[in-house]
C-alpha atoms as a PDB file:
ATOM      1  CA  UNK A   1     112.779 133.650  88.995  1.00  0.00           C
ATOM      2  CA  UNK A   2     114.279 132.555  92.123  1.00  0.00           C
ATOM      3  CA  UNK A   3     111.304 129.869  92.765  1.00  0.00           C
ATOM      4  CA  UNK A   4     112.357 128.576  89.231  1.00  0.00           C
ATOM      5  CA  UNK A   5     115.922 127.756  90.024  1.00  0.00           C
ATOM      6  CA  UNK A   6     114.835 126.299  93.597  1.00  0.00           C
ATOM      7  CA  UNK A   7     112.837 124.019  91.729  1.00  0.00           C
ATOM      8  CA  UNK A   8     115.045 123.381  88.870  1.00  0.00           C
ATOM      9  CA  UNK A   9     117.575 122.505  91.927  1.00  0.00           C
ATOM     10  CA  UNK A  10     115.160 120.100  93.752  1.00  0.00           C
ATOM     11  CA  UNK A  11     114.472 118.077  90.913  1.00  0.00           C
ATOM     12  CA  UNK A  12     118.138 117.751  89.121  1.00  0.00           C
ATOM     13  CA  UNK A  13     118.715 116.780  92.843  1.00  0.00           C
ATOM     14  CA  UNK A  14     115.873 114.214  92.993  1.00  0.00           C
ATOM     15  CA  UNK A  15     116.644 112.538  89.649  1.00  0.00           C
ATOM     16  CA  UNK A  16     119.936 110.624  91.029  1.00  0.00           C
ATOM     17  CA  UNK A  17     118.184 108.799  93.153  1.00  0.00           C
ATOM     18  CA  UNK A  18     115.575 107.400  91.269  1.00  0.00           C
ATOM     19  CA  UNK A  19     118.325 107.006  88.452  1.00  0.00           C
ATOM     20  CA  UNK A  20     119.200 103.705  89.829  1.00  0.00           C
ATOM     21  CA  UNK A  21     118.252 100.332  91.234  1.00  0.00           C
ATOM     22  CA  UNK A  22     118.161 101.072  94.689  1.00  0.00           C
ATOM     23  CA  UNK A  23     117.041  99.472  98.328  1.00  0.00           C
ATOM     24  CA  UNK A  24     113.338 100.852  99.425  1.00  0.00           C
ATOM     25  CA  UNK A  25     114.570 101.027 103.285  1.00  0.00           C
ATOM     26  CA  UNK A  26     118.038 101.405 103.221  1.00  0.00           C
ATOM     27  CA  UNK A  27     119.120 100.758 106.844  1.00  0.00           C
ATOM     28  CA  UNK A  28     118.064  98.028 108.825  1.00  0.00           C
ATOM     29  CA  UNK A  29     119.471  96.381 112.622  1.00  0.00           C
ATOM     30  CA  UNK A  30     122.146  93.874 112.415  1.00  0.00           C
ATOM     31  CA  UNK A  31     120.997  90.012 113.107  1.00  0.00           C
ATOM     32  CA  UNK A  32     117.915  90.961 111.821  1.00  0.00           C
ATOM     33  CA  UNK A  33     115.297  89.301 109.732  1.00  0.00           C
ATOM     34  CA  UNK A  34     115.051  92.082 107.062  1.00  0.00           C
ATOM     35  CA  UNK A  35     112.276  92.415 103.667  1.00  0.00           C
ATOM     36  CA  UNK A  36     114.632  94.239 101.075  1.00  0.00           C
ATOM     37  CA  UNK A  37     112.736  95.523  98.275  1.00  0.00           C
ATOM     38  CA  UNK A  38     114.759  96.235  95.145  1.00  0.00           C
ATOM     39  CA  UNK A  39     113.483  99.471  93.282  1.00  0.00           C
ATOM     40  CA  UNK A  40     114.142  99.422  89.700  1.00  0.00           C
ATOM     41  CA  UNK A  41     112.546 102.639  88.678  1.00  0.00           C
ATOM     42  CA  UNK A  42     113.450 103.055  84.412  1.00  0.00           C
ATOM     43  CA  UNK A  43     114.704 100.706  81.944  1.00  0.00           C
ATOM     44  CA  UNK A  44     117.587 100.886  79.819  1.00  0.00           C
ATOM     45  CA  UNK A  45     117.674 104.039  77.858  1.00  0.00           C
ATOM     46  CA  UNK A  46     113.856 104.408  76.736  1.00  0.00           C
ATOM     47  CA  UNK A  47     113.983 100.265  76.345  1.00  0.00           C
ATOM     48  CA  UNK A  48     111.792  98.086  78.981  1.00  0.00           C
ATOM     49  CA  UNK A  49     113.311  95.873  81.614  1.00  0.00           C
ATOM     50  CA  UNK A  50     113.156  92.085  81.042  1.00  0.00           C
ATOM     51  CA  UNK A  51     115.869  90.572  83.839  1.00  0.00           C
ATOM     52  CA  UNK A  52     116.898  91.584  87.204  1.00  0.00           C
ATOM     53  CA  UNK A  53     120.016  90.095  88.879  1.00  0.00           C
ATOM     54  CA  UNK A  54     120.692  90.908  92.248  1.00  0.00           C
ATOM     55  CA  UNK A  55     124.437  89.823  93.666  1.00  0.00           C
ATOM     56  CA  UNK A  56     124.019  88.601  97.490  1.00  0.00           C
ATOM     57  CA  UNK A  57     126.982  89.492  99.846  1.00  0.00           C
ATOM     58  CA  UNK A  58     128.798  87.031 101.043  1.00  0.00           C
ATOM     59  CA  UNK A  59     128.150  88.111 104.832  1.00  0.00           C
ATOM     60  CA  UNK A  60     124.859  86.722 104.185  1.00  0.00           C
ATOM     61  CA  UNK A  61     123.816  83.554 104.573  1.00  0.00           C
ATOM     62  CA  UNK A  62     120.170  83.747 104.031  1.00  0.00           C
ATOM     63  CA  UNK A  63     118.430  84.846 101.398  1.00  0.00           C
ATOM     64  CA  UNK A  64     114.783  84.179 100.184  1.00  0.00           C
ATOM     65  CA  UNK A  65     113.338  85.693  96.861  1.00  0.00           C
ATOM     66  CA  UNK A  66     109.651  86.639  96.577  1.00  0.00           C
ATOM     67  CA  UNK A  67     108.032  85.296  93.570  1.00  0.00           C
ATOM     68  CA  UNK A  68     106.699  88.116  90.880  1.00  0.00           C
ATOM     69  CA  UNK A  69     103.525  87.323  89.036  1.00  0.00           C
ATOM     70  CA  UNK A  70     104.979  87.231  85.273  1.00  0.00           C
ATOM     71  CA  UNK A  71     108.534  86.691  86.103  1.00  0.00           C
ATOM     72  CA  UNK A  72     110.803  83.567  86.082  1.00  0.00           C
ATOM     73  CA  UNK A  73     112.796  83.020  89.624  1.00  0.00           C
ATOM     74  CA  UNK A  74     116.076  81.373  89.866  1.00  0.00           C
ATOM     75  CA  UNK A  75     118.649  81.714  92.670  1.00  0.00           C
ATOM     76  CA  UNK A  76     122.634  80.538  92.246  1.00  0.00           C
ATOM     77  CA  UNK A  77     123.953  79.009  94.967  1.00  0.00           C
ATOM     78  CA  UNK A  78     127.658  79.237  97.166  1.00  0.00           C
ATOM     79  CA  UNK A  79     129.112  76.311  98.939  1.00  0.00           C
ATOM     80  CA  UNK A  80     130.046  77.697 102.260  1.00  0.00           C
ATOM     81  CA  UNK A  81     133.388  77.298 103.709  1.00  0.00           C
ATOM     82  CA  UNK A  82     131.860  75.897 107.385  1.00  0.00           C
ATOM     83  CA  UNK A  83     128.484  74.742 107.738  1.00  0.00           C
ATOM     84  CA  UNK A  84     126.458  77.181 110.196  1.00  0.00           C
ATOM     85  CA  UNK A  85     123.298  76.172 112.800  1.00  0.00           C
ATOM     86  CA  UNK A  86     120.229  77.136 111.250  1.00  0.00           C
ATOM     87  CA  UNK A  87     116.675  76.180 112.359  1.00  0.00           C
ATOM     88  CA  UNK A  88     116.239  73.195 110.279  1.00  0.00           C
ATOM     89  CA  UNK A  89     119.807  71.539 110.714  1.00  0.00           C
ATOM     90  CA  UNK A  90     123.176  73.020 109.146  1.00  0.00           C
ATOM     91  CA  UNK A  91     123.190  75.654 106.686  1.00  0.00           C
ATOM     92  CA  UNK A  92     126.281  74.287 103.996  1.00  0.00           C
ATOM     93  CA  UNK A  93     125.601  76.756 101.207  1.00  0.00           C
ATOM     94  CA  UNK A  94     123.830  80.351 100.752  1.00  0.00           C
ATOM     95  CA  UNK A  95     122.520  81.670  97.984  1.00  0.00           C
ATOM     96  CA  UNK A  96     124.808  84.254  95.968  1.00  0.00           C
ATOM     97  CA  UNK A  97     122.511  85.668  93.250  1.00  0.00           C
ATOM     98  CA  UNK A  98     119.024  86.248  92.481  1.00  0.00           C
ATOM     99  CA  UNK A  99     117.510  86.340  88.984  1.00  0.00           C
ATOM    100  CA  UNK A 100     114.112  87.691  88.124  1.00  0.00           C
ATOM    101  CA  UNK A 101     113.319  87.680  84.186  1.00  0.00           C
ATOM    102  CA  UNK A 102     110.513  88.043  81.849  1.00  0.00           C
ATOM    103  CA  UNK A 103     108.140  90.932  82.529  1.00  0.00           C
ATOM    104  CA  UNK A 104     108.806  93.444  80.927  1.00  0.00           C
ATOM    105  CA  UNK A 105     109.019  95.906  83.011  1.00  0.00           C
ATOM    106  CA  UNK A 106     107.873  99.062  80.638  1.00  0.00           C
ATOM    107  CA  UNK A 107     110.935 101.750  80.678  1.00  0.00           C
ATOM    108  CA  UNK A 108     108.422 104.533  81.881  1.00  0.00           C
ATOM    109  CA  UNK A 109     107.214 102.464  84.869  1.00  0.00           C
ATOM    110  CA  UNK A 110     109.038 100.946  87.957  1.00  0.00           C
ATOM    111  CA  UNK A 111     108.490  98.082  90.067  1.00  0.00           C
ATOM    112  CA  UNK A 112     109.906  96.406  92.986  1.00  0.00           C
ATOM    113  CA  UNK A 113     111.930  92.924  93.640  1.00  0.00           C
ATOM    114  CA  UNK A 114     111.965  91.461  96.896  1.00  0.00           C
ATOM    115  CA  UNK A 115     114.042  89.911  98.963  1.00  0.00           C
ATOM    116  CA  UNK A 116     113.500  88.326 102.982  1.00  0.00           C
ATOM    117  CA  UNK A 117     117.243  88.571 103.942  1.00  0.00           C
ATOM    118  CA  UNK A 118     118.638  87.557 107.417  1.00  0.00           C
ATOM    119  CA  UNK A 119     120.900  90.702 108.115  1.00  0.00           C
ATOM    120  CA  UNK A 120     124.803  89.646 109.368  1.00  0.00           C
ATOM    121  CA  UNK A 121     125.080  90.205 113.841  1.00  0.00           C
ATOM    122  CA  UNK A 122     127.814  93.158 112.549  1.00  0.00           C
ATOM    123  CA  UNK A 123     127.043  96.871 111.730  1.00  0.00           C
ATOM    124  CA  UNK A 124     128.897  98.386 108.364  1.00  0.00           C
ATOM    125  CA  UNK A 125     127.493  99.163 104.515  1.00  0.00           C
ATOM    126  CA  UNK A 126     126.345  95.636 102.225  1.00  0.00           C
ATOM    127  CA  UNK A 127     126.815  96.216  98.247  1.00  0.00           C
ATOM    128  CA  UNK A 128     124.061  94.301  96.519  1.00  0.00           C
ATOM    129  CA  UNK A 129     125.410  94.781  92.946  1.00  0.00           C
ATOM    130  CA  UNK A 130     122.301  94.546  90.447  1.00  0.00           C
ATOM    131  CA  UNK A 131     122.417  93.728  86.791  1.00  0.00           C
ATOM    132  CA  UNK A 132     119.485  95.467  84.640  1.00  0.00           C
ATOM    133  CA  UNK A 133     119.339  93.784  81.016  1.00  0.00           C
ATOM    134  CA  UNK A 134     116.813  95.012  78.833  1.00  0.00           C
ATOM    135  CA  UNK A 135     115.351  94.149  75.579  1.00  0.00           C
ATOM    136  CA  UNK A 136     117.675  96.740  73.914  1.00  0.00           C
ATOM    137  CA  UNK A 137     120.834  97.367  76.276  1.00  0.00           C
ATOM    138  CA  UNK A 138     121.919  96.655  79.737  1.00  0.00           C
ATOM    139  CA  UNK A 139     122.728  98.543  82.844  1.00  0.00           C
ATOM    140  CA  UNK A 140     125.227  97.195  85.371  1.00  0.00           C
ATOM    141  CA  UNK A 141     125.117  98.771  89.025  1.00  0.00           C
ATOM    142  CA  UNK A 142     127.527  97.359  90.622  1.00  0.00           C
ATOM    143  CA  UNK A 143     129.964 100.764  90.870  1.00  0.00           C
ATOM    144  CA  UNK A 144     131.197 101.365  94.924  1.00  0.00           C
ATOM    145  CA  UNK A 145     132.166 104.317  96.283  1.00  0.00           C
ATOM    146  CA  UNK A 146     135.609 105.481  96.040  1.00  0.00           C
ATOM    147  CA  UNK A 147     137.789 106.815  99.328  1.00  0.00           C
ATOM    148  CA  UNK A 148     136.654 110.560  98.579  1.00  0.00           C
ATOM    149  CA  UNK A 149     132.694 109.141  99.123  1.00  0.00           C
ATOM    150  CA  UNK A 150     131.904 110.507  95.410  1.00  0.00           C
ATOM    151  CA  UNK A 151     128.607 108.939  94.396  1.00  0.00           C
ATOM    152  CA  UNK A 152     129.564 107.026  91.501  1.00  0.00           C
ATOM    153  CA  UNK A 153     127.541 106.890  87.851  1.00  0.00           C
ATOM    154  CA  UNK A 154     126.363 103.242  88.249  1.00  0.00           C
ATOM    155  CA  UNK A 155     125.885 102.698  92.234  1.00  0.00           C
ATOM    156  CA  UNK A 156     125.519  99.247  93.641  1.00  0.00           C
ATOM    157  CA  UNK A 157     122.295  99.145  95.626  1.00  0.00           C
ATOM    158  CA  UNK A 158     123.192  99.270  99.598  1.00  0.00           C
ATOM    159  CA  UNK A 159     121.783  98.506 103.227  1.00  0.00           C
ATOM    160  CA  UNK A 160     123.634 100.112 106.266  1.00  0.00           C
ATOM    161  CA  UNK A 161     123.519  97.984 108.974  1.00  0.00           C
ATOM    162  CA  UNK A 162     123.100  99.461 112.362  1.00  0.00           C
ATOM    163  CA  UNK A 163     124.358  97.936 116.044  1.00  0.00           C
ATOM    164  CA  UNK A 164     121.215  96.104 117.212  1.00  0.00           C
ATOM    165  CA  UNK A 165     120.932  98.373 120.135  1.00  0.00           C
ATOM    166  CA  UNK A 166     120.802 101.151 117.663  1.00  0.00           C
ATOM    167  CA  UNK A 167     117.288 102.916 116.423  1.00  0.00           C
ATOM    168  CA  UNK A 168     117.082 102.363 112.217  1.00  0.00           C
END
């Protein structure tokens, strides 16, 4: 009896986090070149994934979608306030949002969107709200945190970014 409830523990603990649309490797060095791979593990109550919109933080100024075999890519773009040095000349806008869509993505099978992002030269927590739409229903995790650190129902994905000197 006691194995039972261990196990019934472990996996109502487990199912949380796979849940959501969540970050592969969730910590990564700051200033660092960084492959973010979005895990969208269900679809939308039973009904397959067809779009995936991932919300880029404004702290970051460069983002670069993979391509997914299957999937239309499109990126929205920010004008930034002051141009920064980047290897080809200045850097006057970032991009702001990612869109994958097509698939599907069945509801009972997940799959992973990537991102190469170039990772801010400061250490704190980066929301990547993600929008889920499906062919029947959507699901919008974009939910923070509140001050008592209560995981809330519809998390934004998130990256902690460590000191550079620190070990990820």
């Amino acid at each position: 009896m006691r194995s039972k409830l261990i196990l019934a523990a472990l996996l109502l603990g487990a199912t949380p986090a796979m849940a959501h649309v969540v970050i592969g490797n969730p910590q990564a060095k700051a200033g660092s070149t960084f492959i973010a791979g979005f895990r969208v593990s269900h679809g939308c109550v039973g009904s397959p994934t067809t779009t995936i919109t991932v919300t880029v933080p404004e702290s970051i100024i460069t983002a670069r979608p993979q391509p997914k075999a299957g999937w239309t890519l499109s990126t929205t773009h920010a004008k930034l306030a002051t141009p920064v040095a980047g290897e080809g000349g200045p850097i006057t806008e970032r991009v702001s949002s990612i869109t994958w869509s097509g698939g599907p993505l069945p509801a009972d099978q997940y799959d992973e969107f990537v991102v190469m992002l170039r990772l801010p030269d400061t250490a704190g927590v980066l929301n990547f709200p993600v929008l889920q739409s499906c062919q029947k229903g959507a699901e919008n995790w974009a939910e923070l945190p509140d001050a008592s650190g209560k995981r809330p129902a519809h998390p934004a994905a998130s990256l902690t970014v460590t000191a550079k000197d620190a070990t990820p």
